[in-house]
N, C-alpha and C. Protein backbone atom coordinates (compact mmCIF):
# COMPACT_ATOMS: atom_id res chain seq x y z
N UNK A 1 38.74 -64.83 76.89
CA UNK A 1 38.14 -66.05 77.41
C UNK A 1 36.69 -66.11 76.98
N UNK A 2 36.36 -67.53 76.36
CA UNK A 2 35.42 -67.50 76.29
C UNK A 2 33.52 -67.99 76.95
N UNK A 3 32.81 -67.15 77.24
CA UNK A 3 31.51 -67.45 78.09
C UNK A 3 30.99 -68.31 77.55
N UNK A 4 31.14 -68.65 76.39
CA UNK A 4 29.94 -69.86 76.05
C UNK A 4 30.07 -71.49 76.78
N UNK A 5 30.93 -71.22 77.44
CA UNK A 5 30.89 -72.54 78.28
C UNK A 5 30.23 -72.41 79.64
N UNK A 6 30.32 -70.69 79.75
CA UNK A 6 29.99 -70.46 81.34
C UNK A 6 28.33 -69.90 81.35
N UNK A 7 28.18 -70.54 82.65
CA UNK A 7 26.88 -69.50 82.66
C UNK A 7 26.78 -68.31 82.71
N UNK A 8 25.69 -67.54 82.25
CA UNK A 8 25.95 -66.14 81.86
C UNK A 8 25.28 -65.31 83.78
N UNK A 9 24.29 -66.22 84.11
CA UNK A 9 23.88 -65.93 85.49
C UNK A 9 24.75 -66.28 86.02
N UNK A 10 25.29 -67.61 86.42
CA UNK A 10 26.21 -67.33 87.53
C UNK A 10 27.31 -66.48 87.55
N UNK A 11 27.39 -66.01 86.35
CA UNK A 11 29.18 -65.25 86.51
C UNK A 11 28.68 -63.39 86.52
N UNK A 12 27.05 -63.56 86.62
CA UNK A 12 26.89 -62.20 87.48
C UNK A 12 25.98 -62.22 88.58
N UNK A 13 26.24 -63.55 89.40
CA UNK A 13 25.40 -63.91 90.50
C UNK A 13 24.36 -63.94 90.66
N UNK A 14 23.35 -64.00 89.72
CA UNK A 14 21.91 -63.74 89.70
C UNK A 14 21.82 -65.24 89.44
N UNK A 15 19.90 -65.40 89.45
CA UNK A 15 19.27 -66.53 88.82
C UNK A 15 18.42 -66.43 87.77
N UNK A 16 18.21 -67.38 87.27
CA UNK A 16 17.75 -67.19 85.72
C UNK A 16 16.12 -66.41 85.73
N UNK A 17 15.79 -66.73 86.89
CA UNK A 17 13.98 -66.12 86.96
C UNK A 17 14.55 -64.75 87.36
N UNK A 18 15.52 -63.99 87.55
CA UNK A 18 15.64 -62.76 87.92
C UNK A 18 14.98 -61.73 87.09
N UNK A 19 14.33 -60.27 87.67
CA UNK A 19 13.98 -59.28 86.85
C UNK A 19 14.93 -58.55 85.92
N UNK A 20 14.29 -57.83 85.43
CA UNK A 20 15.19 -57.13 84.21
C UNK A 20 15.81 -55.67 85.24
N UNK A 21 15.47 -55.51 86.23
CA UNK A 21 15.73 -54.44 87.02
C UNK A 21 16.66 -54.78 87.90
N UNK A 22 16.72 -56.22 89.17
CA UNK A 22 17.64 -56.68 89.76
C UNK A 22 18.39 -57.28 89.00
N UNK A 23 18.82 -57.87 87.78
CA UNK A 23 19.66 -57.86 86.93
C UNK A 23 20.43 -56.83 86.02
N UNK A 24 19.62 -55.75 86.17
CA UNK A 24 20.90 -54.55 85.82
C UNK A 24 21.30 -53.79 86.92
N UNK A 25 20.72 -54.23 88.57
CA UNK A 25 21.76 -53.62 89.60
C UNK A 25 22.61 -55.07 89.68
N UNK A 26 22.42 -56.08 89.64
CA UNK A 26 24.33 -56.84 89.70
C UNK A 26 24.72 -56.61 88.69
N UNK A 27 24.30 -56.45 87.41
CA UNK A 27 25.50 -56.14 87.03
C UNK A 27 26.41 -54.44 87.24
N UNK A 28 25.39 -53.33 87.50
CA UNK A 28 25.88 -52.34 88.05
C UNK A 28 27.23 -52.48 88.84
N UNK A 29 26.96 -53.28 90.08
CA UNK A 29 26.98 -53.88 91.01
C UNK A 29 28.48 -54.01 90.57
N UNK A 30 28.43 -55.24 89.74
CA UNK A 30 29.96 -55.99 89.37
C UNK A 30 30.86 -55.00 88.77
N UNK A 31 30.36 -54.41 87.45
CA UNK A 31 31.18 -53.37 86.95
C UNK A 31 31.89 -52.31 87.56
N UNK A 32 30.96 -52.13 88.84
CA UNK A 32 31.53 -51.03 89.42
C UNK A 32 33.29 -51.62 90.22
N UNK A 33 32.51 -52.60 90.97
CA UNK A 33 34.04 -53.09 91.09
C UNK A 33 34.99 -53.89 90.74
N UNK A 34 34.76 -54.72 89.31
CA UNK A 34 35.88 -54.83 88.93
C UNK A 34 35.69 -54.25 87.06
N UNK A 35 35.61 -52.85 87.26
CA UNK A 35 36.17 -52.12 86.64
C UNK A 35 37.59 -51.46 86.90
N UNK A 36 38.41 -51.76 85.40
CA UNK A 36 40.10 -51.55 85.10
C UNK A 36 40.40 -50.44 86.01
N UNK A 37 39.86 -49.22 85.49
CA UNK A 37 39.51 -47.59 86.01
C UNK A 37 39.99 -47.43 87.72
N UNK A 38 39.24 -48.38 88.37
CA UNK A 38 38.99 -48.80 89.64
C UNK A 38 40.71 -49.57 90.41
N UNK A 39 40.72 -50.73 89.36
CA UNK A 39 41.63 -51.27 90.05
C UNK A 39 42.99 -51.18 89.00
N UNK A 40 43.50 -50.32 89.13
CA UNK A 40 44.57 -49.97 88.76
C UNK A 40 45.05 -50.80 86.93
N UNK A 41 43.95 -50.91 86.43
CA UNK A 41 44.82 -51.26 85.31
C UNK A 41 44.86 -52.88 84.84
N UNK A 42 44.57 -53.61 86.34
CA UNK A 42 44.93 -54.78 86.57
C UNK A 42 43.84 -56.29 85.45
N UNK A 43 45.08 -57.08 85.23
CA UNK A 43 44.81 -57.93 83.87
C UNK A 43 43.61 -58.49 84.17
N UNK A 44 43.65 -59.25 85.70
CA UNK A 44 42.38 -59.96 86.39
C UNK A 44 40.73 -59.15 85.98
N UNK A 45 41.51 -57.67 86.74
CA UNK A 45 40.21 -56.88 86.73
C UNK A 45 39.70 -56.91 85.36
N UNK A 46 40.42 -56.77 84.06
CA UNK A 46 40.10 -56.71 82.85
C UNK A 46 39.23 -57.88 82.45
N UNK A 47 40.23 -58.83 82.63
CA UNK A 47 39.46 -59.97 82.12
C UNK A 47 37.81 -60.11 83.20
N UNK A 48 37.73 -60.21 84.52
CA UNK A 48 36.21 -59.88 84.53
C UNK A 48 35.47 -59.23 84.04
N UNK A 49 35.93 -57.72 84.25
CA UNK A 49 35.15 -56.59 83.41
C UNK A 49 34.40 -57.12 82.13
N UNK A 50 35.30 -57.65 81.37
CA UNK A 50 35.00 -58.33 80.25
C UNK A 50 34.22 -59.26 80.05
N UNK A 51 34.14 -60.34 80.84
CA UNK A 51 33.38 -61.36 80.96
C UNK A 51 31.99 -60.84 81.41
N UNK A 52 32.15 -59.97 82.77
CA UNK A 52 30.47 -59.71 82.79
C UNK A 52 30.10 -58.92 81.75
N UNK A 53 30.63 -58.00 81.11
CA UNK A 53 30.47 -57.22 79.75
C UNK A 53 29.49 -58.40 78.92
N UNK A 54 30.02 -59.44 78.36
CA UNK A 54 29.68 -60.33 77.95
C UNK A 54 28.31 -60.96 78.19
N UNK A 55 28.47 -61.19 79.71
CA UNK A 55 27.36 -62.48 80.03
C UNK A 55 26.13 -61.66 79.73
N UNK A 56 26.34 -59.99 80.59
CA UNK A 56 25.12 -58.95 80.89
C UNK A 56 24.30 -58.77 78.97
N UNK A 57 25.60 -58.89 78.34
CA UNK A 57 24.78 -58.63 76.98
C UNK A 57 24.28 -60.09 76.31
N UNK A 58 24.92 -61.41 76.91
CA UNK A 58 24.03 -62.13 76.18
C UNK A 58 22.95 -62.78 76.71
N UNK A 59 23.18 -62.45 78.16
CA UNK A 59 21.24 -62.15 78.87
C UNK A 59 20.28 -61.50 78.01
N UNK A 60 20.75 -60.36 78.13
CA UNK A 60 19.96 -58.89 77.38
C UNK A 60 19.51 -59.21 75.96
N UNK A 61 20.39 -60.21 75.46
CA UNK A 61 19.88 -60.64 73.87
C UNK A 61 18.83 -61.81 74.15
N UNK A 62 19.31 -62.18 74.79
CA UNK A 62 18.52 -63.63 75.16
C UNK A 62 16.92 -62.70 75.43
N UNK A 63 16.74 -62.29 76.32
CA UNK A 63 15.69 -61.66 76.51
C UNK A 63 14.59 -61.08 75.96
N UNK A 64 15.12 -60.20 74.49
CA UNK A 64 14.87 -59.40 73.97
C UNK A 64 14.13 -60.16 72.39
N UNK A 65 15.38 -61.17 72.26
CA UNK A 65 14.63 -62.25 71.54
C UNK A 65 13.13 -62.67 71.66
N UNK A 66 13.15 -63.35 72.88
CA UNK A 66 12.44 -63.59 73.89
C UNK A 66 10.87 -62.60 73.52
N UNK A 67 11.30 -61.44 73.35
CA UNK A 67 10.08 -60.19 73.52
C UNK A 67 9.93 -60.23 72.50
N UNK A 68 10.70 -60.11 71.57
CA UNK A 68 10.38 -60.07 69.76
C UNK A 68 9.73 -61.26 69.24
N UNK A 69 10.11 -62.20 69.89
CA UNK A 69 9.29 -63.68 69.18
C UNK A 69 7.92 -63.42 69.72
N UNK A 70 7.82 -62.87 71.31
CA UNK A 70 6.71 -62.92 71.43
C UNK A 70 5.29 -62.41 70.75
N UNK A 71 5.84 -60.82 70.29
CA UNK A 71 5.25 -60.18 69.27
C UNK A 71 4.86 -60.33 68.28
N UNK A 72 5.87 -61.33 67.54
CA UNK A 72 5.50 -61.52 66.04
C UNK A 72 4.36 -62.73 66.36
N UNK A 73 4.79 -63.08 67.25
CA UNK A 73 3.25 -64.71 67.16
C UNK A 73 1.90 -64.02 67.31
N UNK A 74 1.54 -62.82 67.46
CA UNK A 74 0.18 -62.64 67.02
C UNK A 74 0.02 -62.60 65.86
N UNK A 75 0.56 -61.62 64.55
CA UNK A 75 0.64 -61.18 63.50
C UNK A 75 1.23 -62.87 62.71
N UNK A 76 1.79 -64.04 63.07
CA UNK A 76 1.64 -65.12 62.41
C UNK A 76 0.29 -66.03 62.73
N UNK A 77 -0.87 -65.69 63.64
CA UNK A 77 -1.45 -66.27 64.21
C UNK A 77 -2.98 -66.24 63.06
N UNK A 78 -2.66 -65.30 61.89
CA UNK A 78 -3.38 -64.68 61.06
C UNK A 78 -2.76 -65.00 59.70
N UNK A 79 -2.67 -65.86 59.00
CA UNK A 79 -2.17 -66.02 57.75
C UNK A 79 -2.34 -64.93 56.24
N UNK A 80 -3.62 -64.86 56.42
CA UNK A 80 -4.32 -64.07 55.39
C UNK A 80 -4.20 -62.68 55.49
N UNK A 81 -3.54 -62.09 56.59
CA UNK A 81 -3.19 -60.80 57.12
C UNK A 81 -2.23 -60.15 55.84
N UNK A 82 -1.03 -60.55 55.34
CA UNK A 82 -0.41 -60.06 54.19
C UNK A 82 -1.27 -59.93 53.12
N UNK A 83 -2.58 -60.82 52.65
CA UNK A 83 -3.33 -60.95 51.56
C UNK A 83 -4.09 -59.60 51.94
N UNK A 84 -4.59 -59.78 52.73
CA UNK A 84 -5.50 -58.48 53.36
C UNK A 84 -5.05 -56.93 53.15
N UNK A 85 -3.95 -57.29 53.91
CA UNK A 85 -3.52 -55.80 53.66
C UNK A 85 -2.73 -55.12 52.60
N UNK A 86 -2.84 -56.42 51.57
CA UNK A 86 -1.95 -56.01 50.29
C UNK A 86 -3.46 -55.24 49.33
N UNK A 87 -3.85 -56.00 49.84
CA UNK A 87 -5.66 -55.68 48.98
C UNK A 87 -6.21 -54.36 49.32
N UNK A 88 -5.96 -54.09 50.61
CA UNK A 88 -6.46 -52.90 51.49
C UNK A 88 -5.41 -51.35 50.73
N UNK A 89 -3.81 -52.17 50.44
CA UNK A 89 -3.35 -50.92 50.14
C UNK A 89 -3.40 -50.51 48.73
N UNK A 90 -3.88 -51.94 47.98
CA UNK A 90 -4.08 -51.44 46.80
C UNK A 90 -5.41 -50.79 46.32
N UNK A 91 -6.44 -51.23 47.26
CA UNK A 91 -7.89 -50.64 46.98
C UNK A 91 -7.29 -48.93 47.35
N UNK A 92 -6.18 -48.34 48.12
CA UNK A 92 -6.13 -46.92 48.84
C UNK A 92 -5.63 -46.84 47.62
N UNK A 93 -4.69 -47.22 46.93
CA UNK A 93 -3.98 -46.49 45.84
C UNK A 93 -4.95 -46.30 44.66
N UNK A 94 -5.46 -47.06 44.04
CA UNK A 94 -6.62 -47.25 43.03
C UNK A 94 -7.60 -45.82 43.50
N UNK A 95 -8.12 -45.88 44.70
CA UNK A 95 -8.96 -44.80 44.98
C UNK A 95 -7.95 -43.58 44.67
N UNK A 96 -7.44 -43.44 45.28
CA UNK A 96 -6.36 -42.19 45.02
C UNK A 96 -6.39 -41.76 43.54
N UNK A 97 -5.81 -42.51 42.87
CA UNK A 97 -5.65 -42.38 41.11
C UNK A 97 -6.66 -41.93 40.82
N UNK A 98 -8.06 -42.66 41.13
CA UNK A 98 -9.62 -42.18 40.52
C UNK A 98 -9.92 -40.87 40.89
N UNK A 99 -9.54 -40.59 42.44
CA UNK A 99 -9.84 -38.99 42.70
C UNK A 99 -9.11 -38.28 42.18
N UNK A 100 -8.02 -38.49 41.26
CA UNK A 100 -6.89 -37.44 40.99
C UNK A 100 -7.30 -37.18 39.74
N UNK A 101 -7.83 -38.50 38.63
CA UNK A 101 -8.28 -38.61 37.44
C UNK A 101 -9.61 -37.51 37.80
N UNK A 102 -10.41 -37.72 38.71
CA UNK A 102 -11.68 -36.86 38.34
C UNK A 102 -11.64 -35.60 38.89
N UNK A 103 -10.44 -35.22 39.30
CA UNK A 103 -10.13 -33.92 39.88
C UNK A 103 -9.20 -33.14 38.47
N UNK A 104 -8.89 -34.06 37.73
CA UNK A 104 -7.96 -33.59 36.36
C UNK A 104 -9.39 -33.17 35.63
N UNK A 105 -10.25 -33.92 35.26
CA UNK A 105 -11.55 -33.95 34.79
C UNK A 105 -12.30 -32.62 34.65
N UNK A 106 -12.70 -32.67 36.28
CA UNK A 106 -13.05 -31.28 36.59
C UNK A 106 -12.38 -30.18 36.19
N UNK A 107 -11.26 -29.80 36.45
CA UNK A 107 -10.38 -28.95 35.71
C UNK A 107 -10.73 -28.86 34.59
N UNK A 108 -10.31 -29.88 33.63
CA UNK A 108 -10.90 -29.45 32.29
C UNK A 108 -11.95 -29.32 31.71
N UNK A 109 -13.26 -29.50 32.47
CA UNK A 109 -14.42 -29.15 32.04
C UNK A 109 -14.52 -27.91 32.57
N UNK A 110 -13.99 -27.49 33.88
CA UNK A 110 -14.17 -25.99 34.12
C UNK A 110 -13.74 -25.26 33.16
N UNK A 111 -12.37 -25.24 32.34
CA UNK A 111 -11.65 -24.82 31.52
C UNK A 111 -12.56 -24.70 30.31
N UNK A 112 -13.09 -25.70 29.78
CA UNK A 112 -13.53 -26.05 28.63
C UNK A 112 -15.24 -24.55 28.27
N UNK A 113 -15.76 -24.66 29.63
CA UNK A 113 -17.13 -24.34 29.82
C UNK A 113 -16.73 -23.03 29.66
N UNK A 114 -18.06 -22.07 28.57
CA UNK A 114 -17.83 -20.39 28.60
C UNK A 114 -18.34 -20.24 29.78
N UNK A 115 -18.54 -19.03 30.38
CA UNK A 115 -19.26 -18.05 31.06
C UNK A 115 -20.76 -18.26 30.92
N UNK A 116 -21.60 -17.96 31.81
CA UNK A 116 -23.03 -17.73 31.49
C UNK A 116 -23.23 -16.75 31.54
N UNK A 117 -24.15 -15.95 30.12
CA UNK A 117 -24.61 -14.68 30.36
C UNK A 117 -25.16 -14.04 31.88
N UNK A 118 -24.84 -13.06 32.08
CA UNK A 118 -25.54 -12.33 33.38
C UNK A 118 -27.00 -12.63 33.26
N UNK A 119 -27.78 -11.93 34.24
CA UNK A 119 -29.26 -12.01 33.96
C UNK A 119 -29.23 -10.27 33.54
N UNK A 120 -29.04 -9.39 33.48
CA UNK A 120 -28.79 -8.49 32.88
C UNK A 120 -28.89 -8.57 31.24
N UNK A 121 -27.89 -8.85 30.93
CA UNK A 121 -27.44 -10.05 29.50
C UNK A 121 -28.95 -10.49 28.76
N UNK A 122 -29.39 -11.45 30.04
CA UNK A 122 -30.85 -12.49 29.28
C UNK A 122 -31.85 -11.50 29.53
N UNK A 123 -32.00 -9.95 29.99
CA UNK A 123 -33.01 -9.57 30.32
C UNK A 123 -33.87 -9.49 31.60
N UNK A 124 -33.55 -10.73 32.59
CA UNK A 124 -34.20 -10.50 33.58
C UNK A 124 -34.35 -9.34 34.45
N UNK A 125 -33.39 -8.78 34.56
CA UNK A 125 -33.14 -7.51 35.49
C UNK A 125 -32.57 -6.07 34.26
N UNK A 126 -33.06 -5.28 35.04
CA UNK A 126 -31.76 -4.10 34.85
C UNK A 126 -31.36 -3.22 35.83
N UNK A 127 -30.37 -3.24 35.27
CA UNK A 127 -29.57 -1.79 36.22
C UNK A 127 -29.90 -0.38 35.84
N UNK A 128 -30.71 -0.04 36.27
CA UNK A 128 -30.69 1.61 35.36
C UNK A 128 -30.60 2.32 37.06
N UNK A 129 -30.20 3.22 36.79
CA UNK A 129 -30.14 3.84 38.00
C UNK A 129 -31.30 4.55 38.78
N UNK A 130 -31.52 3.59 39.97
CA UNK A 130 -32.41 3.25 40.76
C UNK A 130 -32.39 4.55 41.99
N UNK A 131 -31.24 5.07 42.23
CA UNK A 131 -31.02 6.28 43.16
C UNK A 131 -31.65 7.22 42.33
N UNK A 132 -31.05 7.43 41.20
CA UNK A 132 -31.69 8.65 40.54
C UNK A 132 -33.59 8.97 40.62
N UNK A 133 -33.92 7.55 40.43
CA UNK A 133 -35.10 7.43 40.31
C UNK A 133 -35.99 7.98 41.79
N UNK A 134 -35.44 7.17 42.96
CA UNK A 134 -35.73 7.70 44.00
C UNK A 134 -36.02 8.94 44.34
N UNK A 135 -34.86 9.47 44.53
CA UNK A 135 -34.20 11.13 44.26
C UNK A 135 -35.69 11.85 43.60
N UNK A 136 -35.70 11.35 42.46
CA UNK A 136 -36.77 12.20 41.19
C UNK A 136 -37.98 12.02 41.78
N UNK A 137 -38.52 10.87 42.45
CA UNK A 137 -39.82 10.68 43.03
C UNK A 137 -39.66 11.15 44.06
N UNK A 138 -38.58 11.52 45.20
CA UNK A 138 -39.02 12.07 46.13
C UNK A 138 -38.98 13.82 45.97
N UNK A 139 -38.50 14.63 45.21
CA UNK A 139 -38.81 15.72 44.45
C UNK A 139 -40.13 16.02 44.02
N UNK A 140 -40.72 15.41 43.35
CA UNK A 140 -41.94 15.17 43.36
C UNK A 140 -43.15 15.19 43.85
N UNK A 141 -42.93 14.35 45.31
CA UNK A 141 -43.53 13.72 46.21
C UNK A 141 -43.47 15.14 47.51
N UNK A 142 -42.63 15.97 47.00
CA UNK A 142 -42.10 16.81 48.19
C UNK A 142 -42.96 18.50 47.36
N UNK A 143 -42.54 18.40 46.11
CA UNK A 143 -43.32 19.28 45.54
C UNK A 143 -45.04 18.96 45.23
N UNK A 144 -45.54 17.83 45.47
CA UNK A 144 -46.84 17.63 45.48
C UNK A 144 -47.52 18.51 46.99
N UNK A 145 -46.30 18.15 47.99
CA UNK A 145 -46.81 18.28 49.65
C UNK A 145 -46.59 20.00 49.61
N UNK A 146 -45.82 20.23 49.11
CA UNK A 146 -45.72 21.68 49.64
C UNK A 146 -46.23 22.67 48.49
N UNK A 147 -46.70 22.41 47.37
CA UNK A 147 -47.29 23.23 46.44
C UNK A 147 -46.15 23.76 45.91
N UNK A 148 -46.26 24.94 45.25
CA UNK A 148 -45.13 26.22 44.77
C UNK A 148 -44.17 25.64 46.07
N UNK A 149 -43.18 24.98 45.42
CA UNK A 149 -41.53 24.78 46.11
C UNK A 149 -41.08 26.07 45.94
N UNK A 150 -40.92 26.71 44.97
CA UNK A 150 -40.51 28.32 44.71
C UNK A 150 -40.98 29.44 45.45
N UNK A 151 -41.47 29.13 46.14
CA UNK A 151 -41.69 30.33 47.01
C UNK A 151 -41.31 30.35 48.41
N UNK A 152 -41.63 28.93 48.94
CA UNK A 152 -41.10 28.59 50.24
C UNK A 152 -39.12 28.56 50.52
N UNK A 153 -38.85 29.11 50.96
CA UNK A 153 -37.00 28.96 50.92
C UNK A 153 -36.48 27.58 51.12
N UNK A 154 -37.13 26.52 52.32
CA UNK A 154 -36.99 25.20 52.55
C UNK A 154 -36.95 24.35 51.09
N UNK A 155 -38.35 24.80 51.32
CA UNK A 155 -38.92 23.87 49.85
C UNK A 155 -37.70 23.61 48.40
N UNK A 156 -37.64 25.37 48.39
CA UNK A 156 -36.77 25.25 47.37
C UNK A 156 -34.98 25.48 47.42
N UNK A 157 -34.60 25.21 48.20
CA UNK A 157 -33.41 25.04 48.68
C UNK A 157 -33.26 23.32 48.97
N UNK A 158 -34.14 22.51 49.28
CA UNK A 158 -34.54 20.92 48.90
C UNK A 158 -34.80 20.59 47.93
N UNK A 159 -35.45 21.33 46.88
CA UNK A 159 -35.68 20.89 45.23
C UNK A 159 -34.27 21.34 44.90
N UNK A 160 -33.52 22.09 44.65
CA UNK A 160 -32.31 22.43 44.35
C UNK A 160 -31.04 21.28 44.69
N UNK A 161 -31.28 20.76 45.79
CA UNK A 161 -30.47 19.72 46.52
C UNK A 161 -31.04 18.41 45.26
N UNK A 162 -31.93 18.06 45.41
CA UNK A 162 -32.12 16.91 45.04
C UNK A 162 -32.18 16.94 43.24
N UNK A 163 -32.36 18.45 42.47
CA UNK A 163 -32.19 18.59 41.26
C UNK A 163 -30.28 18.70 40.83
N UNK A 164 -29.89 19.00 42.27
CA UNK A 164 -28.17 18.87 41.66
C UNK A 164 -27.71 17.37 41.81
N UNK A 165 -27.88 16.53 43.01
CA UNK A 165 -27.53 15.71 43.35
C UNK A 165 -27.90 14.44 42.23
N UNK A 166 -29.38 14.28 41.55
CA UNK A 166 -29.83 14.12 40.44
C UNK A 166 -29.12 14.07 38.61
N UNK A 167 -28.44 15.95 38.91
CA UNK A 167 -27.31 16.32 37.87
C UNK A 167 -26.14 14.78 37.96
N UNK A 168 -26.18 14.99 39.18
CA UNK A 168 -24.42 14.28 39.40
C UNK A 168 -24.64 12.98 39.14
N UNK A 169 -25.86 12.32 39.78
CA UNK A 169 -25.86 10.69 39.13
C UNK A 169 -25.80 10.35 38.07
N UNK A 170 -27.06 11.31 37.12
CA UNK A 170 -27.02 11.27 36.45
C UNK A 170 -25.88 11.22 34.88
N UNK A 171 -24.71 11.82 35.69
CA UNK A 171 -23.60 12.02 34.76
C UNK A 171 -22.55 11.17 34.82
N UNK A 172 -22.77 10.79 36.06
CA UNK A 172 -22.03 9.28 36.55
C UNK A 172 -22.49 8.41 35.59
N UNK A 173 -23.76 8.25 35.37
CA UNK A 173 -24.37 6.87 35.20
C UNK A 173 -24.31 6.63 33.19
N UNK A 174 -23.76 8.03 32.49
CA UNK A 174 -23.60 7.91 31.35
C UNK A 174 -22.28 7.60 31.20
């Protein structure tokens, strides 16, 4: 049978200003009792079941319509909005490409570029071994303070230390 002749409220007892909340307890409401399940099977019960089946969903469309039209009328309320944002996504893509192009760029100028000499290399500095040197001046500095290192046992049991330790950098460092 068909609802489009019937009202979809009256045949689930509501009124048309009803909420979306007291309109899904009648129909709760109805289904529960004249659901098939319920009453044995019976053709009557079916054919209601059915009908409010019906009305409850073409409320629910009706409604929903209703919410969707409402939505889109901001976003038509703006014409130039598609122009805009076609511009907006093509200015993102364009940027994109350019950073990718000058990120390829970079790469190959890193690639391309030698090494720079050390400052070692140009002379500014050297490495010569700077411990050793220490070492040798404080030997020195230790045999200036104590006179004859060779006679004192300290003395020269510390010149010995710092003349082996001296050996060893030294042999490292060739």
């Amino acid at each position: 049978m068909s609802t489009q002749g019937h009202d979809p409220y009256r045949i689930l007892g509501v009124s048309p200003g009803v909420s979306d909340g007291e309109l899904r307890t009648a129909y709760r409401h109805l289904v529960q009792i004249h659901h098939p399940d319920h009453n044995n099977n019976s053709v009557e019960s079916t054919r209601r079941f059915e009908e409010i089946e019906r009305a409850y969903a073409e409320i629910r469309g009706q409604r929903e319509r209703l919410l969707v039209g409402d939505r889109e009328a901001p976003a038509s309320a703006d014409p130039d909005l598609d122009v805009r944002l076609g511009d907006l996504e093509r200015q993102v893509r364009d940027a994109h490409a350019s950073r990718e192009r000058a990120k390829r760029a970079a790469r190959e100028a890193a690639a391309e570029t030698t090494s720079r000499p050390s400052d070692e290399e140009l002379g500014y500095v050297t490495t010569d071994d700077s411990l050793g040197k220490i070492l040798a001046d404080a030997r020195a500095e230790l045999a200036d303070r104590l006179g004859e290192t060779d006679q004192h046992p300290v003395g020269k049991r510390v010149s010995d230390l710092l003349d082996e330790l001296a050996a060893k950098l030294g042999d490292k460092s060739r």
